[in-house]
N, C-alpha and C. Protein backbone atom coordinates (compact mmCIF):
# COMPACT_ATOMS: atom_id res chain seq x y z
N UNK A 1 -24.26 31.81 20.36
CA UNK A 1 -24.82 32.88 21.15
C UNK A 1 -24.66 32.57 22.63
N UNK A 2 -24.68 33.57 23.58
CA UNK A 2 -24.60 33.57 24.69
C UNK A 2 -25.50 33.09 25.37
N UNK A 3 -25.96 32.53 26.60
CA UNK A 3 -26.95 32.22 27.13
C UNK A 3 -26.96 33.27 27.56
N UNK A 4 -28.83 33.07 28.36
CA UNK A 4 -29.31 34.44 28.71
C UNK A 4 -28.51 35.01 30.02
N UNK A 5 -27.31 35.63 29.83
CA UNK A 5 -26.36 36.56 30.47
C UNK A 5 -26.63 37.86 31.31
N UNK A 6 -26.67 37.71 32.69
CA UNK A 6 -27.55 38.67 33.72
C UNK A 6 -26.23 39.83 34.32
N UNK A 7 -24.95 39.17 34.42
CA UNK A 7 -24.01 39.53 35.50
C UNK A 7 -23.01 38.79 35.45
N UNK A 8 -21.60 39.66 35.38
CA UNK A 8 -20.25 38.35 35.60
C UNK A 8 -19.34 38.95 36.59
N UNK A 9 -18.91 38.65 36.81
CA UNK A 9 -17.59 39.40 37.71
C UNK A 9 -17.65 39.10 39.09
N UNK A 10 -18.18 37.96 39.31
CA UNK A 10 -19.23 37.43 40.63
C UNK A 10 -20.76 37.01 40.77
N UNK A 11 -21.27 37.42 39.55
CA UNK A 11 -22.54 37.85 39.87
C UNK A 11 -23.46 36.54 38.63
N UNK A 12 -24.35 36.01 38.65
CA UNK A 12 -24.47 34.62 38.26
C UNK A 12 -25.17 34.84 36.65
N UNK A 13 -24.54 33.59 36.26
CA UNK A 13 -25.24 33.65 34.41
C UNK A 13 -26.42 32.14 35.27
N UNK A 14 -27.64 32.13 34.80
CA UNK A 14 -28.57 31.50 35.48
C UNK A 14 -28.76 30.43 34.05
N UNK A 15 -29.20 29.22 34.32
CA UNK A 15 -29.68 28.20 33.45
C UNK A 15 -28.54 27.86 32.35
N UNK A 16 -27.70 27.48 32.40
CA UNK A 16 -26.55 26.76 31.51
C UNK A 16 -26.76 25.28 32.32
N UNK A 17 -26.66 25.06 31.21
CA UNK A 17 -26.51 23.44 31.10
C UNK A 17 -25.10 22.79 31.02
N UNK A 18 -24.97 22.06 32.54
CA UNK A 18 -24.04 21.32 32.85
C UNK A 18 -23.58 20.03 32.57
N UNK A 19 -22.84 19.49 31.86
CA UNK A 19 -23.01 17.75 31.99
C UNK A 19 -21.04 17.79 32.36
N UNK A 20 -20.77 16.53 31.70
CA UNK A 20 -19.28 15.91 32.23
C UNK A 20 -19.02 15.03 30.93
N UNK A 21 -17.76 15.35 30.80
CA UNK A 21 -17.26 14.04 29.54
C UNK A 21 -15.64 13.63 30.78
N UNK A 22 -15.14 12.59 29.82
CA UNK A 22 -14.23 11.85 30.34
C UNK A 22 -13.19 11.74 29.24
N UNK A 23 -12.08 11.11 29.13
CA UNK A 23 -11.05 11.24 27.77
C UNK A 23 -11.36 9.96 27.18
N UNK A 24 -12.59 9.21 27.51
CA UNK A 24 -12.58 8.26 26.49
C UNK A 24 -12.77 8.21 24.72
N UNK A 25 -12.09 7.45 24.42
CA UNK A 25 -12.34 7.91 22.66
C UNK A 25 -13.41 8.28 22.00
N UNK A 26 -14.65 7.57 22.35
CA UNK A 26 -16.20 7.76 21.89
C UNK A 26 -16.68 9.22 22.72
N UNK A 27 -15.80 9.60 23.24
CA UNK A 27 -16.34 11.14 23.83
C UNK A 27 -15.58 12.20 23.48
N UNK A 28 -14.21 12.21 23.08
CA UNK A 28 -13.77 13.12 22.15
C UNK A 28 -13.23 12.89 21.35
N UNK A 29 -12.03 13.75 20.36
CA UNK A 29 -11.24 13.41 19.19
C UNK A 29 -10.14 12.26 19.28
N UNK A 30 -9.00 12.47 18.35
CA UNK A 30 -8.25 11.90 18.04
C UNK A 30 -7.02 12.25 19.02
N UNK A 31 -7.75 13.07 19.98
CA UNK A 31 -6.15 13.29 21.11
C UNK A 31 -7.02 13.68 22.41
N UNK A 32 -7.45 12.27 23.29
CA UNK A 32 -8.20 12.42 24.24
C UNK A 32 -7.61 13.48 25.61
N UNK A 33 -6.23 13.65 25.25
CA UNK A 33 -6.02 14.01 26.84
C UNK A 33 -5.15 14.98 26.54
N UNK A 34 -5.72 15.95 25.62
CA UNK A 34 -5.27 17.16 25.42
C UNK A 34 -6.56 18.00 25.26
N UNK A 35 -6.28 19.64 25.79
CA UNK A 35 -7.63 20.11 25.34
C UNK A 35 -7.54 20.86 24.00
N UNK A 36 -8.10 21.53 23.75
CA UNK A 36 -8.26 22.37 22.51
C UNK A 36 -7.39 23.63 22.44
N UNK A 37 -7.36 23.84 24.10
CA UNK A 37 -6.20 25.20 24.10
C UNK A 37 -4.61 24.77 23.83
N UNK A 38 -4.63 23.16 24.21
CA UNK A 38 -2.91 22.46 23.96
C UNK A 38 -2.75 21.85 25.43
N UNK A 39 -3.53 22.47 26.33
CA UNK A 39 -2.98 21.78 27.40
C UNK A 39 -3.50 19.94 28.13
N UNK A 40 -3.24 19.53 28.94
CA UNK A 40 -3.18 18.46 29.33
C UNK A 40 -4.77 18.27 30.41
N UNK A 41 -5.60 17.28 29.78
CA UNK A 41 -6.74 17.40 30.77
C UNK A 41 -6.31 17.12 32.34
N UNK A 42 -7.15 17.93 33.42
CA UNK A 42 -6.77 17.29 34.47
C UNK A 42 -8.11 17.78 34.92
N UNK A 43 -8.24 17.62 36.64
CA UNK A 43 -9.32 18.28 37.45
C UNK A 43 -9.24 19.81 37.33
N UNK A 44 -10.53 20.15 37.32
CA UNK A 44 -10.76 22.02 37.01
C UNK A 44 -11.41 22.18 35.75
N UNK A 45 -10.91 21.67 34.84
CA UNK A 45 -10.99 21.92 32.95
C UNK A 45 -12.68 21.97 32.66
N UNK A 46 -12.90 22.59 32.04
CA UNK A 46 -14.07 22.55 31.13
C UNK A 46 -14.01 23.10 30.05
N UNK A 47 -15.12 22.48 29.41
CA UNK A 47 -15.21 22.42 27.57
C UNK A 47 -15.96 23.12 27.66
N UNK A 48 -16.18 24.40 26.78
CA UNK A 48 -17.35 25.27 26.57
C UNK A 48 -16.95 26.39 25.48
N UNK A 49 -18.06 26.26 24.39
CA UNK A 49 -17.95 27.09 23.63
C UNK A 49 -17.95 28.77 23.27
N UNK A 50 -19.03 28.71 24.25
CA UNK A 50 -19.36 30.34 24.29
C UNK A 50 -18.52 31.19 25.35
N UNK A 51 -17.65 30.81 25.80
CA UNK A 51 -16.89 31.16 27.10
C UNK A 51 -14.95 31.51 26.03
N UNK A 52 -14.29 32.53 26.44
CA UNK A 52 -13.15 32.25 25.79
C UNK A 52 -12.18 31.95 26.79
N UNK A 53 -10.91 30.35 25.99
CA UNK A 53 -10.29 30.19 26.81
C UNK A 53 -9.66 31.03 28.01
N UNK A 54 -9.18 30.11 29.12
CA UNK A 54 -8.81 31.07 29.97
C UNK A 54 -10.10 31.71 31.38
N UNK A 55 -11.36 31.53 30.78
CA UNK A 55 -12.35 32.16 31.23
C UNK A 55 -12.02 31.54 32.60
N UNK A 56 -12.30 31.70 33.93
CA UNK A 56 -12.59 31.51 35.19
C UNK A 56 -13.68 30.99 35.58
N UNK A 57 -14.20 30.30 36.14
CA UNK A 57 -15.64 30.06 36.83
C UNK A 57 -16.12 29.39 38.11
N UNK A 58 -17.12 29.12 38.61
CA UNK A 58 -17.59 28.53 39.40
C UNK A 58 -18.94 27.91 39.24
N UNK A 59 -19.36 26.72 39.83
CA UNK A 59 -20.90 26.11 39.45
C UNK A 59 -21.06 25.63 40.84
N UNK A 60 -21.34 26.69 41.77
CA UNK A 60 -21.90 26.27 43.47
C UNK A 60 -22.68 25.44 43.42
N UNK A 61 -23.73 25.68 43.01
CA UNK A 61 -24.70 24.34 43.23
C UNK A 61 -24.16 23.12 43.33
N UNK A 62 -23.46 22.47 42.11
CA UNK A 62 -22.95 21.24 41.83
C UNK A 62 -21.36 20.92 42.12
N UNK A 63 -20.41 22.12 42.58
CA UNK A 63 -19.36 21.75 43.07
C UNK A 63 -19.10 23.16 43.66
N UNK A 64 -18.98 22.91 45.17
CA UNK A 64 -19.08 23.93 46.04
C UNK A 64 -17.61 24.11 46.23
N UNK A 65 -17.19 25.37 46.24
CA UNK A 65 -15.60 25.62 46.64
C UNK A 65 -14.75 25.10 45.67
N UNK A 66 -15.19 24.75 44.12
CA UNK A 66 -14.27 24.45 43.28
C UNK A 66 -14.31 25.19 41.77
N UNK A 67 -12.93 25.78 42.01
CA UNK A 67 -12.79 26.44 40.73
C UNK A 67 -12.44 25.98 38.93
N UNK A 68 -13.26 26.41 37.77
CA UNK A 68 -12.55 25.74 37.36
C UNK A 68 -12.61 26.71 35.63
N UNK A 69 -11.24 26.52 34.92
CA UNK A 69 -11.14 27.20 33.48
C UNK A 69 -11.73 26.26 32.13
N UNK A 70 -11.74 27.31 31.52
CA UNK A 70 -12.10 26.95 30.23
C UNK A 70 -10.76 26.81 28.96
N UNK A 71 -10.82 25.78 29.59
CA UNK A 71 -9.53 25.32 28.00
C UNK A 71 -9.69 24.17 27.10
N UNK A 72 -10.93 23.74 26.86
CA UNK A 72 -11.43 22.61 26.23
C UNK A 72 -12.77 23.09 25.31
N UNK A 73 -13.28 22.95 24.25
CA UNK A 73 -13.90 22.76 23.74
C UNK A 73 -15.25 21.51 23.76
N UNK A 74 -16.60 21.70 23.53
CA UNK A 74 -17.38 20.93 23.13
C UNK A 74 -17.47 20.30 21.29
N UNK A 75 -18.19 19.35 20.99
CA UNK A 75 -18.13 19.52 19.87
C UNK A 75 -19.14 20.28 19.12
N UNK A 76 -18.75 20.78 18.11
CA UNK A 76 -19.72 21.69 17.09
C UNK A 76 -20.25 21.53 16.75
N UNK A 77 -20.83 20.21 16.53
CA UNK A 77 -21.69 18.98 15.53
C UNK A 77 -22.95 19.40 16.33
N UNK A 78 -23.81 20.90 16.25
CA UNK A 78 -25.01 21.54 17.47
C UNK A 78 -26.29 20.70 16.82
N UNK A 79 -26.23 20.37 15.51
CA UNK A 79 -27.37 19.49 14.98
C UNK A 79 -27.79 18.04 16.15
N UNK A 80 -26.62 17.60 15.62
CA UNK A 80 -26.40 16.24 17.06
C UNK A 80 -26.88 16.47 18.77
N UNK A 81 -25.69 17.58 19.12
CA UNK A 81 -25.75 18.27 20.27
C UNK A 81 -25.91 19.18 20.84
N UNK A 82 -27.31 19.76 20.51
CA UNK A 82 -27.66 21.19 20.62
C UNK A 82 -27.45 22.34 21.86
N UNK A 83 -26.93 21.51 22.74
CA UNK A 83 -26.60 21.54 24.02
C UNK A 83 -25.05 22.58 24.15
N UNK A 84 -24.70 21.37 23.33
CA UNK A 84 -23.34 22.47 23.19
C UNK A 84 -23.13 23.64 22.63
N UNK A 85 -23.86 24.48 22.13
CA UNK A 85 -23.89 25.72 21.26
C UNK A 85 -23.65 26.58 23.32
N UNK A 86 -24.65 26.35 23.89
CA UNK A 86 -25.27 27.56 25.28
C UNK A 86 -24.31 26.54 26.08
N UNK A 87 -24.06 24.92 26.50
CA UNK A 87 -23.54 24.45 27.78
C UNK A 87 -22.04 24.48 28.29
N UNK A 88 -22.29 23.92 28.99
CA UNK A 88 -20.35 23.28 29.38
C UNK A 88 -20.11 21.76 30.26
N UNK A 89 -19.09 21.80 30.04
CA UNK A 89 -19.05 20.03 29.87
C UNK A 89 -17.59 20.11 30.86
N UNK A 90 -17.75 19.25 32.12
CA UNK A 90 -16.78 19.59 33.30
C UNK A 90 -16.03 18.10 33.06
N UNK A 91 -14.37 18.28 32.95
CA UNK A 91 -14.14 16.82 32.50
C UNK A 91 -13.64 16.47 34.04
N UNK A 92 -13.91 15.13 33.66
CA UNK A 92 -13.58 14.46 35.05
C UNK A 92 -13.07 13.11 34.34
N UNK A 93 -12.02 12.16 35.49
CA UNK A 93 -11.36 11.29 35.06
C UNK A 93 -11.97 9.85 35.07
N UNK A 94 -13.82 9.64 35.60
CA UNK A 94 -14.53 8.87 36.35
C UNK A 94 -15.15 8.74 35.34
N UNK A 95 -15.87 7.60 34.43
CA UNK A 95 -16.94 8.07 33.60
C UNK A 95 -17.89 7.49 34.32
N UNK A 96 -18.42 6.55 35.56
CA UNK A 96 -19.39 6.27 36.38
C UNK A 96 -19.43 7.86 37.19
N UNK A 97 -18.81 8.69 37.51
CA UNK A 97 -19.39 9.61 38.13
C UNK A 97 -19.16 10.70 37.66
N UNK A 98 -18.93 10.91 36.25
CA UNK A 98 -19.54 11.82 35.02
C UNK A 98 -20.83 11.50 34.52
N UNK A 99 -21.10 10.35 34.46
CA UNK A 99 -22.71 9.37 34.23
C UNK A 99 -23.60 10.25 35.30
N UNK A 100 -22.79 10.07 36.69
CA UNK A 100 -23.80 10.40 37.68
C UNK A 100 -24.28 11.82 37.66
N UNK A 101 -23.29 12.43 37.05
CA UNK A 101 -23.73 14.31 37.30
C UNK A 101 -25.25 14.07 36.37
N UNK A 102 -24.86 13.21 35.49
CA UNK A 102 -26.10 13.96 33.92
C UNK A 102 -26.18 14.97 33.45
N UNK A 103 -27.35 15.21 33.22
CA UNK A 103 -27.53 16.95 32.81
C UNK A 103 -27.81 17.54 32.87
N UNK A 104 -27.78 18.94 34.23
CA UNK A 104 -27.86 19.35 34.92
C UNK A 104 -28.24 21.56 34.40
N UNK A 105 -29.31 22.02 34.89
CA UNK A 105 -28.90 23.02 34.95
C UNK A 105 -28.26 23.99 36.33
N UNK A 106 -27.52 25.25 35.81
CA UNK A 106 -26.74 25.44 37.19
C UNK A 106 -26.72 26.75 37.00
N UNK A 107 -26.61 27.19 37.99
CA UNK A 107 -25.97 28.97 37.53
C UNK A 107 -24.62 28.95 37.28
N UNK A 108 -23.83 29.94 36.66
CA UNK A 108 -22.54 29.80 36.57
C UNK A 108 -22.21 31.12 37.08
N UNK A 109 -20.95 31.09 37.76
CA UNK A 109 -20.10 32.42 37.86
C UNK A 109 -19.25 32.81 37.44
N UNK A 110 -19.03 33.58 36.61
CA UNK A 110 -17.82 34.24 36.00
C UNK A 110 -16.94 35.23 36.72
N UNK A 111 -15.74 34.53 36.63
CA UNK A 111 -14.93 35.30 38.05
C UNK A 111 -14.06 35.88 36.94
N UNK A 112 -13.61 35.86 35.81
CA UNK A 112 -12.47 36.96 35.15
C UNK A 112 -13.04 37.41 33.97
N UNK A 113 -14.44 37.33 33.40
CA UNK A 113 -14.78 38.11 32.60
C UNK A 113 -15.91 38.92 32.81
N UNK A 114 -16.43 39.36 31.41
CA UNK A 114 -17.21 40.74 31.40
C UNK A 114 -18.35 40.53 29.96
N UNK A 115 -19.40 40.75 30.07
CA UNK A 115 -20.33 40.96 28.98
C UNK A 115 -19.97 42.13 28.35
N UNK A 116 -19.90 42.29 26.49
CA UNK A 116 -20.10 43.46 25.97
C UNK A 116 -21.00 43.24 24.92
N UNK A 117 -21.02 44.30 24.31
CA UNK A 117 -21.87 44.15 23.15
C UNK A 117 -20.88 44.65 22.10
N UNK A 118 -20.98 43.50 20.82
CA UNK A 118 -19.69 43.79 20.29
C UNK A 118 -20.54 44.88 19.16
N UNK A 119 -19.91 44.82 17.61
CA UNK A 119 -20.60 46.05 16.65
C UNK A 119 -21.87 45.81 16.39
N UNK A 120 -22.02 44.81 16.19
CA UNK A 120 -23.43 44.17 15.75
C UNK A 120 -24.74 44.02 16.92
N UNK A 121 -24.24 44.36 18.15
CA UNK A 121 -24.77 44.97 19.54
C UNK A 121 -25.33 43.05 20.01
N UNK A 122 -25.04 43.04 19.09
CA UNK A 122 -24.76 41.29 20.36
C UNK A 122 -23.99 40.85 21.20
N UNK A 123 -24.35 40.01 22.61
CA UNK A 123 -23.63 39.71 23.58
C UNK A 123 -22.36 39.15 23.47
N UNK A 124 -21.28 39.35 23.89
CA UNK A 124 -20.15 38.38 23.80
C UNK A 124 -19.31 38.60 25.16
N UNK A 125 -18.92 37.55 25.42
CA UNK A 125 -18.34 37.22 26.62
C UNK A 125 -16.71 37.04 26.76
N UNK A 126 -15.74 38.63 26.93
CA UNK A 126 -15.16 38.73 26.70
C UNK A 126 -13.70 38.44 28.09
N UNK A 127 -12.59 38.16 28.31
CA UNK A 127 -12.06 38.26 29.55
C UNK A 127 -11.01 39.67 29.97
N UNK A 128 -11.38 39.59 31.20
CA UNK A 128 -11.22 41.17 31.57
C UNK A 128 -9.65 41.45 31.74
N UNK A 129 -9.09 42.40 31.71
CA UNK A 129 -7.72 42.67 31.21
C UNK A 129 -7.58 42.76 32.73
């Protein structure tokens, strides 16, 4: 499900939960430095479930003037990490200053998508043509 979703297209999704992973093995799969969409981790990338690849964003609070997509995945295991069902996870190449972010809430901005309500009149967070 979506977090509680106010406005996108500029306009802020409030309280998502921010943290940071790194490509070390104990933090993702069996192919650290690839994301889930195929491409190659670098600076920008984030993992997030409820967002579809491609998505656009911004997190002012915690990184001012930096843009960044969604082409990575969290893991699904929401029993473990319940976090990941609503958060997003900003990879960075540092794991002392992925440590340092922690876990953070932030507003987020969605710069290329759009809220709808799909048949079932639940939220989904779709990207805008």
């Amino acid at each position: 499900s979506t977090p509680a979703v106010r406005g996108v297209g500029g306009q802020p999704i409030r309280g998502v939960s921010v943290t940071a992973y790194t490509s070390r093995p104990e933090e993702t799969d069996s192919t650290p430095f690839e994301t889930a969409s195929g491409t190659l981790v670098r600076h920008g990338i984030v993992a997030c479930n409820w967002l579809p690849f491609g998505t656009r964003l911004t997190i002012p609070e915690l990184f001012p003037g930096r843009e960044f997509v969604v082409e990575d995945r969290m893991s699904s295991n929401y029993e473990k990490h319940p976090r990941n069902r609503t958060g997003l996870d900003v990879w960075m190449h540092d794991t002392a200053v992925a440590r340092q972010l922690g876990a953070r809430t932030a507003r987020v901005i969605l710069l290329n998508a759009v809220v709808v309500r799909n048949g079932r009149g639940e939220k989904e967070v779709v990207l805008r043509r």
